[in-house]
Protein backbone atom coordinates (compact mmCIF):
# COMPACT_ATOMS: atom_id res chain seq x y z
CA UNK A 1 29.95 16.67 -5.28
CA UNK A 2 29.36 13.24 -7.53
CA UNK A 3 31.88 11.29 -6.72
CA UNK A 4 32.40 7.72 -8.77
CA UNK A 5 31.29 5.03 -7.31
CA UNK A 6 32.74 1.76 -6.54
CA UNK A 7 30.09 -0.59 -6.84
CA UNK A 8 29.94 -3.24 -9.21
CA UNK A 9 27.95 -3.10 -12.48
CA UNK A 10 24.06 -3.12 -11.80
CA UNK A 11 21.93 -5.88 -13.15
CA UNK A 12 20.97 -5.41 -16.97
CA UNK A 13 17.34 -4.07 -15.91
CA UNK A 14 18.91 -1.48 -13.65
CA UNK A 15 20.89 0.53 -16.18
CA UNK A 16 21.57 -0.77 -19.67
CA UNK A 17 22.64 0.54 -23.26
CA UNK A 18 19.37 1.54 -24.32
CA UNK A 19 19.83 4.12 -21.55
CA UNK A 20 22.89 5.05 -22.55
CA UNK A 21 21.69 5.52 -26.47
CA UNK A 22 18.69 7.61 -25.07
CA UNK A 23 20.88 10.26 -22.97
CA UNK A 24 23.23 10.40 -26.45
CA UNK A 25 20.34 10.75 -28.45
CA UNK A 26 18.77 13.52 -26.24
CA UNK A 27 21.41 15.61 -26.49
CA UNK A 28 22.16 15.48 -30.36
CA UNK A 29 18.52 16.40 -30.67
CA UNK A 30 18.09 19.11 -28.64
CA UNK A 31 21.36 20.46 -30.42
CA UNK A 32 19.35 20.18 -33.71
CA UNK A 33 15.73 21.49 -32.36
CA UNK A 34 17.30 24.25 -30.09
CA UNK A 35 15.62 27.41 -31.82
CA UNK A 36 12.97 26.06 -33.99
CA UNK A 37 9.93 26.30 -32.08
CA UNK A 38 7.58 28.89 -32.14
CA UNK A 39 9.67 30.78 -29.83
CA UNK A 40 12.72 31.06 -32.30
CA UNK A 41 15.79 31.12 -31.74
CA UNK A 42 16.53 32.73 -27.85
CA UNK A 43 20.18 32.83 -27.13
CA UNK A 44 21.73 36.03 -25.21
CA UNK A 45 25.23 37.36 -23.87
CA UNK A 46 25.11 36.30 -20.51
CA UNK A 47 22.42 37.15 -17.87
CA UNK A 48 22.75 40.97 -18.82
CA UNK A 49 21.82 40.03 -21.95
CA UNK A 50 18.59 38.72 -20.72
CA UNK A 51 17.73 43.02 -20.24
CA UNK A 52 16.70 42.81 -24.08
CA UNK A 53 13.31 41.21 -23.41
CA UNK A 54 10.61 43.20 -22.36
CA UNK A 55 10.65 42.28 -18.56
CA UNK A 56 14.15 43.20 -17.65
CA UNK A 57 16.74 45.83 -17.21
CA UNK A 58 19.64 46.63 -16.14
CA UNK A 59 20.25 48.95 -12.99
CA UNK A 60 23.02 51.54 -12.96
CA UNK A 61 25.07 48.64 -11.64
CA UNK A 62 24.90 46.94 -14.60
CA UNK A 63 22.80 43.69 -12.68
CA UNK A 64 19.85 42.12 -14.48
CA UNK A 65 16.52 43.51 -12.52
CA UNK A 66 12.64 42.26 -13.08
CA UNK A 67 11.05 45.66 -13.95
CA UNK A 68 7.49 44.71 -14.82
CA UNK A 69 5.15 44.96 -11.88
CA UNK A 70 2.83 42.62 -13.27
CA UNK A 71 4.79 39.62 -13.27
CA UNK A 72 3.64 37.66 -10.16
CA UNK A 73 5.82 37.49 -7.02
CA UNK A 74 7.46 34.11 -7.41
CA UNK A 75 8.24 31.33 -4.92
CA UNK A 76 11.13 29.56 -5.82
CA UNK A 77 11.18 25.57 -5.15
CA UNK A 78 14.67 25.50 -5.93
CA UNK A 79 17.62 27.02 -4.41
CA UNK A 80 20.55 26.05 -2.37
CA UNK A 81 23.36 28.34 -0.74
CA UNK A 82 27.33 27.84 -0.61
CA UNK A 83 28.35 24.91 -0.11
CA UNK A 84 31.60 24.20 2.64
CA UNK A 85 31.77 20.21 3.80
CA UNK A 86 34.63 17.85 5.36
CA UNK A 87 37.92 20.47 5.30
CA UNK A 88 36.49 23.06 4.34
CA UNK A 89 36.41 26.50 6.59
CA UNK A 90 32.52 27.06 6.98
CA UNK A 91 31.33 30.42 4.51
CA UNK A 92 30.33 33.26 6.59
CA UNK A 93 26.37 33.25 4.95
CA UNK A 94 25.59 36.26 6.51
CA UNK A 95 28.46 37.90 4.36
CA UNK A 96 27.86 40.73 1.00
CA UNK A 97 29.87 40.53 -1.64
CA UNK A 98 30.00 42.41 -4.76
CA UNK A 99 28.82 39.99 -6.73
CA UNK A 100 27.42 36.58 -6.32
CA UNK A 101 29.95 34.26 -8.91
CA UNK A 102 27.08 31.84 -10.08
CA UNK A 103 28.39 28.25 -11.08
CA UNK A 104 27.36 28.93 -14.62
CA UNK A 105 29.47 32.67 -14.59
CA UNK A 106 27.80 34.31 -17.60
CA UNK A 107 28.35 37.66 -16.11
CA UNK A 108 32.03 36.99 -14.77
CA UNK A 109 33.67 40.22 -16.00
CA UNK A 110 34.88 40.47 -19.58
CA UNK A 111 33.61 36.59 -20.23
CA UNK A 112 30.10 36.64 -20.76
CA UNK A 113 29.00 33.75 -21.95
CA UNK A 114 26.80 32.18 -24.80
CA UNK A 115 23.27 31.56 -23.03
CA UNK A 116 20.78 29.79 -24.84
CA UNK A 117 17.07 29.39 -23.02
CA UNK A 118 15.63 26.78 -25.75
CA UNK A 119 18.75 23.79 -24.36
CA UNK A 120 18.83 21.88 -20.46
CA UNK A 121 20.63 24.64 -18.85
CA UNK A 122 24.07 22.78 -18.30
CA UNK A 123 24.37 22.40 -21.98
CA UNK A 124 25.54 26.17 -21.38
CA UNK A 125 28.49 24.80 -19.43
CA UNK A 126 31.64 25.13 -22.18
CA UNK A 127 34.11 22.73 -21.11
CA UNK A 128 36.24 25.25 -19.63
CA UNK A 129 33.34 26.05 -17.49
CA UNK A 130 32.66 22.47 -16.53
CA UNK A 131 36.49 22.20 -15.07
CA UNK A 132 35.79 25.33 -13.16
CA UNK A 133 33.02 23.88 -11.64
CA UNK A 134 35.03 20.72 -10.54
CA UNK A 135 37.78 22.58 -8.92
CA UNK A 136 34.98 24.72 -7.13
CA UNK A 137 33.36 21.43 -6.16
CA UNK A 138 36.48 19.99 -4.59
CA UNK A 139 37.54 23.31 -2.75
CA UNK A 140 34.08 23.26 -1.08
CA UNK A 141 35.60 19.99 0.24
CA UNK A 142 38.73 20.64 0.93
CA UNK A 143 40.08 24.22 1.27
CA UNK A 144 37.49 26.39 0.30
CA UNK A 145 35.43 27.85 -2.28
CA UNK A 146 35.85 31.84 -3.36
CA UNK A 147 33.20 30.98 -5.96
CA UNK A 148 30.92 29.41 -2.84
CA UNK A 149 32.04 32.18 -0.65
CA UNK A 150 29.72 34.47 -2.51
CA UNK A 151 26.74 32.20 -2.54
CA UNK A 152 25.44 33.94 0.72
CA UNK A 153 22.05 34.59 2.39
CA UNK A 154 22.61 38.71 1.63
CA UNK A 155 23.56 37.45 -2.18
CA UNK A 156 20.45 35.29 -2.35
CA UNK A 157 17.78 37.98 -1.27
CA UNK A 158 19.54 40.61 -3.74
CA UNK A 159 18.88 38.77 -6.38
CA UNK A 160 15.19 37.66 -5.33
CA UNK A 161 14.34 40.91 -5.00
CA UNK A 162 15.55 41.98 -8.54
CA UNK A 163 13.61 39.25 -10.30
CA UNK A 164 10.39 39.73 -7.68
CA UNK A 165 10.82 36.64 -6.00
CA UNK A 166 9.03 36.55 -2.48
CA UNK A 167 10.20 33.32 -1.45
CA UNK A 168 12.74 30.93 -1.60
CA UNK A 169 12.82 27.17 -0.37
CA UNK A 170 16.73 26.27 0.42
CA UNK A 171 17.87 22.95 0.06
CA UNK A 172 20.74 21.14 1.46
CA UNK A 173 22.18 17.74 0.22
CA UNK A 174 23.48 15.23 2.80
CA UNK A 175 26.62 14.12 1.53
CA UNK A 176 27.56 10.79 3.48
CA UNK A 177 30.84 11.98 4.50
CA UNK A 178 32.73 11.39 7.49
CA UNK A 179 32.49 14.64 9.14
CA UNK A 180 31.66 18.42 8.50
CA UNK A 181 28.45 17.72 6.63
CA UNK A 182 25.78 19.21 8.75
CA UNK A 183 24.48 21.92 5.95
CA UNK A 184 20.83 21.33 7.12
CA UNK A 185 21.59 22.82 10.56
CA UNK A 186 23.92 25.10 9.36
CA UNK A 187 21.69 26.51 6.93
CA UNK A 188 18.62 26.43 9.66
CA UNK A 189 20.94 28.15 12.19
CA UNK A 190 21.99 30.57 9.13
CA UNK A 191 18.36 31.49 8.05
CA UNK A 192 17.59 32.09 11.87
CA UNK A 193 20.22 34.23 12.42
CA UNK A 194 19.27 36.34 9.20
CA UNK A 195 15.77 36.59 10.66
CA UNK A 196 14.36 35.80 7.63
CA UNK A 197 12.21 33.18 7.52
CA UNK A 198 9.75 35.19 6.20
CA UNK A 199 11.60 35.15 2.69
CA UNK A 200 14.10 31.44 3.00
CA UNK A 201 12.40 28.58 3.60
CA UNK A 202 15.09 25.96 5.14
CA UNK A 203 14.92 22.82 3.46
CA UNK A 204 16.20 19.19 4.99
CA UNK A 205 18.68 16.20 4.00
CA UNK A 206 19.37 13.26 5.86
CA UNK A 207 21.65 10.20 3.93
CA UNK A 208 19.48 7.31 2.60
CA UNK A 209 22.22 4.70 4.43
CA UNK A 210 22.65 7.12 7.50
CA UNK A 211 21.83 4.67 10.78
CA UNK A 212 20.19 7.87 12.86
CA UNK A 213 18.55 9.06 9.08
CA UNK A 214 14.43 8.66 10.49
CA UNK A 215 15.72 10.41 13.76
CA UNK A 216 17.56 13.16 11.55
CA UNK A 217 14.15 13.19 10.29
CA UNK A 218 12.44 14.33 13.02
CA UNK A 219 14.96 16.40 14.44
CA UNK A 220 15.00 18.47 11.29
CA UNK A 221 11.38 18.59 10.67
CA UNK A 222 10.92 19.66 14.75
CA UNK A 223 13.04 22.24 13.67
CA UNK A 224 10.30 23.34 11.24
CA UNK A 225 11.90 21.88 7.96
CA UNK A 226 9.05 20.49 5.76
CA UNK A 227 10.68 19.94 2.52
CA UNK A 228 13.20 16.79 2.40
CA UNK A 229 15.75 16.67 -0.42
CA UNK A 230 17.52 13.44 -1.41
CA UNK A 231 20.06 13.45 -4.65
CA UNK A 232 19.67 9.59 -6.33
CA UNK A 233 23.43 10.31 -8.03
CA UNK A 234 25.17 12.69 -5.62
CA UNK A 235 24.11 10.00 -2.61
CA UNK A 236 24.29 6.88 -4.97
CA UNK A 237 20.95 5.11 -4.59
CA UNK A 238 18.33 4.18 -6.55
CA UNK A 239 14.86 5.74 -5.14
CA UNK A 240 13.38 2.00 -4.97
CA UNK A 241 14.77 0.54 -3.10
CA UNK A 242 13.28 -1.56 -0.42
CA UNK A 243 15.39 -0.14 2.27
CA UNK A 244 14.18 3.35 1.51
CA UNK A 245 10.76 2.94 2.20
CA UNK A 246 10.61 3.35 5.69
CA UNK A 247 11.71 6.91 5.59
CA UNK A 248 9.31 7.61 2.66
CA UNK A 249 6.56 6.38 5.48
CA UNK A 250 7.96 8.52 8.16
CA UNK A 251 8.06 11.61 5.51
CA UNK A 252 4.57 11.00 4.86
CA UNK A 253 3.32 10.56 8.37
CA UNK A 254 4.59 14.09 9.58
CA UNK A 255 3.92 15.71 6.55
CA UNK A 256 7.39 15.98 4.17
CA UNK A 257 7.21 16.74 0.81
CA UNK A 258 9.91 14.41 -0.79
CA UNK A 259 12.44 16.44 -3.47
CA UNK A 260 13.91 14.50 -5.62
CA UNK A 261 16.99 15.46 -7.91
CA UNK A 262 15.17 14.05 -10.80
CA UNK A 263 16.69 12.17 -13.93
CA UNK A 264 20.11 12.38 -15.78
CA UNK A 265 22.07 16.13 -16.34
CA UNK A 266 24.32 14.06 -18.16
CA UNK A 267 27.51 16.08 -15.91
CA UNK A 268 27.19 13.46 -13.28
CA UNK A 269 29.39 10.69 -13.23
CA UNK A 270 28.63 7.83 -15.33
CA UNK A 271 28.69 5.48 -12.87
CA UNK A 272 25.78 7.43 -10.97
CA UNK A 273 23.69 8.27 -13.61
CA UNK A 274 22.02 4.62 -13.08
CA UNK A 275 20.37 5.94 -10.05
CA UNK A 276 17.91 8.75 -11.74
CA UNK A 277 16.65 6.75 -14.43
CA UNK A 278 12.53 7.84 -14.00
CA UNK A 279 11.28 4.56 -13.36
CA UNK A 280 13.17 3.81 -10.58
CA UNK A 281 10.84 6.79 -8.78
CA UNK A 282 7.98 5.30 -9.57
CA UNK A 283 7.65 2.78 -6.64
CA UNK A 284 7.80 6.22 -4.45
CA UNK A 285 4.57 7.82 -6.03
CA UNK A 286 2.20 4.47 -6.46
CA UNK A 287 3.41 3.10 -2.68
CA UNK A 288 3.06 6.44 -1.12
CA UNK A 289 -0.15 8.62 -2.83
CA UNK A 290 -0.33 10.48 0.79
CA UNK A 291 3.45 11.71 -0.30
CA UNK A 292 3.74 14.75 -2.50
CA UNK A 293 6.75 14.19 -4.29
CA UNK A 294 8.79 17.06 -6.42
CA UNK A 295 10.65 15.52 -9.22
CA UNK A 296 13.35 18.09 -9.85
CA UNK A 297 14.41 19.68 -13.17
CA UNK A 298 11.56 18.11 -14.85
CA UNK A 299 13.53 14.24 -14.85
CA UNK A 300 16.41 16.95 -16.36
CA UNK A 301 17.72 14.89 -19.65
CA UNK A 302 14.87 12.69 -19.24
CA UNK A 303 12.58 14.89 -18.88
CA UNK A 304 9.82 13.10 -21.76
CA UNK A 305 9.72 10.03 -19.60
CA UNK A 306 9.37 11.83 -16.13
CA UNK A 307 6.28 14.05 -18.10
CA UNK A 308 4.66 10.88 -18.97
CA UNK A 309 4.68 9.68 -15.29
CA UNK A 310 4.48 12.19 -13.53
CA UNK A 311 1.03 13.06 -14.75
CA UNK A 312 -0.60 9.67 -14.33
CA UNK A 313 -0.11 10.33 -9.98
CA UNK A 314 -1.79 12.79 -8.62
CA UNK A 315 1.14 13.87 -5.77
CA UNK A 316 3.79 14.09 -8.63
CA UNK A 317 5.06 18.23 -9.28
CA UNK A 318 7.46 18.56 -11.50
CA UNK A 319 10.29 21.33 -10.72
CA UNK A 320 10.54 23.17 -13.96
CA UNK A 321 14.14 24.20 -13.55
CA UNK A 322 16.77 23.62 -15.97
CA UNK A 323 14.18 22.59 -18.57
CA UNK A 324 14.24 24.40 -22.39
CA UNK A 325 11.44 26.69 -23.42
CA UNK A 326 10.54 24.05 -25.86
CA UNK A 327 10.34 21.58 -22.84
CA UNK A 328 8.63 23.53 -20.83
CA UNK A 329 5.92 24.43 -23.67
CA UNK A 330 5.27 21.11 -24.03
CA UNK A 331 5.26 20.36 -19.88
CA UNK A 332 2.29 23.13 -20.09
CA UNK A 333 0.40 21.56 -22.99
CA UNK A 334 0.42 18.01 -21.27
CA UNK A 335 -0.37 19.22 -17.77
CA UNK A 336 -2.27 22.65 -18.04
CA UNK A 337 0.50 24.13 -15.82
CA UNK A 338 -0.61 22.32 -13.09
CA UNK A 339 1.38 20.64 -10.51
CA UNK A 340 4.65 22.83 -11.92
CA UNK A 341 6.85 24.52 -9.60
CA UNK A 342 9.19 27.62 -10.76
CA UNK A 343 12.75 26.92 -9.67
CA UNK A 344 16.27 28.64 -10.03
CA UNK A 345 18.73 25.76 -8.67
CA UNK A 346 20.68 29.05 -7.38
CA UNK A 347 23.05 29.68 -7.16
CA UNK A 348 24.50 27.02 -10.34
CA UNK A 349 22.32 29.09 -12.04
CA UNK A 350 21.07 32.99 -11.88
CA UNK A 351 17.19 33.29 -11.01
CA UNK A 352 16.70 35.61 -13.88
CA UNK A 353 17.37 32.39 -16.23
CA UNK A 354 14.35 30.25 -15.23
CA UNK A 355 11.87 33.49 -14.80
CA UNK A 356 12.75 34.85 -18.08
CA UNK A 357 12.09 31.34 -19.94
CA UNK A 358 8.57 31.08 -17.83
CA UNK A 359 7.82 34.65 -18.70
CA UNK A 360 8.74 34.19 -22.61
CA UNK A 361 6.30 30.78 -22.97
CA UNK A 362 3.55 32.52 -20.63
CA UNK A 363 4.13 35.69 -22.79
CA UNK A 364 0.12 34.76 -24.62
CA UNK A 365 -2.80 36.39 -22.34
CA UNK A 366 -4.32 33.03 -22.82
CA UNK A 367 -1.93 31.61 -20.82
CA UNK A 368 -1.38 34.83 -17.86
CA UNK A 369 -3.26 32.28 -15.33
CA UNK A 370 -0.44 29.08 -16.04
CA UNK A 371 2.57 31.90 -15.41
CA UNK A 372 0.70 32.97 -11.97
CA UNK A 373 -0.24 29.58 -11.25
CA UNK A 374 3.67 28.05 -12.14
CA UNK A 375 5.86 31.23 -10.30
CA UNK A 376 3.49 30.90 -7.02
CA UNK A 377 0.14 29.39 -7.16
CA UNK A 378 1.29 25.74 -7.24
CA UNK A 379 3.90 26.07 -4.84
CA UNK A 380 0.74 27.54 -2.44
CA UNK A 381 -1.06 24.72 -2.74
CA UNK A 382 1.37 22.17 -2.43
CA UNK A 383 2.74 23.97 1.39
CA UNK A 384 -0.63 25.06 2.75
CA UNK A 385 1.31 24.34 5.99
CA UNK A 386 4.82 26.13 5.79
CA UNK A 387 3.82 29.51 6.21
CA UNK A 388 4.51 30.85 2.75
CA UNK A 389 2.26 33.38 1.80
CA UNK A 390 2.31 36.11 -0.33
CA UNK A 391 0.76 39.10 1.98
């Protein structure tokens, strides 16, 4: 819910036209490169389509299911649920639906669409499907989302349990708005009436401006929420700044790992896409080494520069979601699969998406550790504290 800002124009060193060049750039390159690696060309009709590699099926419902028993149970960094805020009549989560209508529909009936693994995953978006994700967007605000509506806690396990997913961290996004935009204790309350803790992993949010946001803090994470996201260009502010460091300190003193929405997807609004450039989070990594900090979707469209700094700090983990095969071949070369965390972003996106592209660049035996180590083994290490284990 990226709504334009009104602010005036940031100084020159903030946001300039050699950003602007790189995001164009970006994208007419990974046009040109998408299919030429090693990997060839990987594009598919819709999720279903995904059932031609050798790790997937479909069940007699036609649904994509994970049907090799030697892929390792995966924890998934990544994943949010429907989203109702301000006018919006709150979703009944505990709800089943037939099917869960992802953001990116690629299995809507009689539209499949034209997935390609080896592009940033919203460069699947056509632009039909990019206007049916802004009306979505507003209804969540407004009068309601059927697409949202389907985005349920019921929805969510069904699909983790096709693609052998354990575990699921959900995160909520503070929005800033005026009223109705309590998802973290919704979703808390929503998880704990499920009873099932054992398999969502509630998430927190507070607003980097909010007055009560250290006290939200605490409240949440006395709730038992340890992971913290903040959204530089849905909550329109740059992770440096000055004013946010006191709730990086009181993150790090009880223990928070910080997720950041990392870099540009290039579907944001212009005038917030000035907020995720990657060296405005690099204050947040050299000020606070104590802090383990998740830099979502890889630094997304900027995902070379985020690589480069993320592996000079030690608490930087880079969320692989969203990222091409290509990208995330090279993430693995540079980093030896450490300190990468297997995410979905459901439900935008369906799991099968982001396990199938780990599963197709782990595919070597040389490199069967870095798949275990990316679906669960890094996400173990970096919550020792949260409970999540894989007995």
């Amino acid at each position: 819910m990226a709504i334009p800002g009104c602010s005036d124009e940031p100084p020159h060193e903030r946001y300039n036209q050699a950003d602007r060049d790189l995001l164009r750039r970006q994208r007419e390159q990974e046009q040109r490169s998408s299919g030429m690696s090693r990997f060839g060309p990987q594009v598919y009709r819709g999720y279903q389509g995904l059932s031609a590699l050798p790790w997937f099926d479909l069940d007699e419902h036609g649904k994509l299911q994970c049907i090799d028993d030697s892929v390792p149970l995966a924890i998934d960094m990544h994943s949010h649920l429907g989203i109702s805020v301000l006018l919006a009549p709150d979703i009944n989560l505990q709800a089943r639906t037939e099917r869960t209508r992802h953001l990116l529909d690629c299995d809507a009936p009689n539209a499949p669409c034209r997935l390609d693994l080896d592009v940033y995953a919203n460069a699947n978006f056509t632009e039909e499907d990019e206007r049916s994700m802004q009306r979505s967007t507003l209804a969540q605000g407004l009068w309601g989302s059927d697409m949202a509506a389907t985005q349920t806690i019921p929805n969510l396990l069904a699909e983790m349990d096709a693609m052998r997913v354990k575990q699921s961290v959900v995160l909520p996004i503070k929005m800033g708005l005026p009223f109705g935009d309590n998802l973290t204790s919704r979703w808390l309350d929503a998880i704990d009436t499920a009873k099932v803790g054992d398999r969502l992993v509630a998430g927190l949010s507070v607003h980097p401006r909010g007055a009560d946001r250290i006290q939200q803090l605490r409240s949440h994470a006395a709730r038992g929420a340890r992971v913290m996201k903040l959204h530089p260009t849905v909550q329109a502010f740059y992770p440096d700044d000055p004013d946010m460091m006191e709730l990086y300190e009181e993150a790090q003193r009880l223990g928070i790992v910080l997720f950041f929405h990392g870099g540009r997807a290039g579907i944001e609004p212009e005038s917030r896409q000035r907020y995720a450039m990657p060296r405005h989070y690099e204050a947040v990594l050299n000020e606070f080494p104590k802090l383990q900090v998740v830099l979502g979707h890889g630094g997304a469209r900027d995902g070379s520069a985020m690589l480069e700094m993320a592996v000079r700090y030690e608490n930087a983990w880079l969320g692989i979601h969203g990222q091409s095969i290509s990208a995330l071949d090279t993430m693995i070369n540079r980093t030896g699969g450490e300190r990468l965390l297997f995410g979905s972003d459901w439900p935008f996106y369906h799991i099968g998406m982001s396990l199938a592209k780990v599963l197709l660049v782990t595919e070597e035996k040389k490199r069967h550790a870095v798949r275990s180590r990316i679906l669960q083994g890094n996400a173990l290490e970096l919550l020792p504290a949260l409970a999540i284990s894989q007995d």
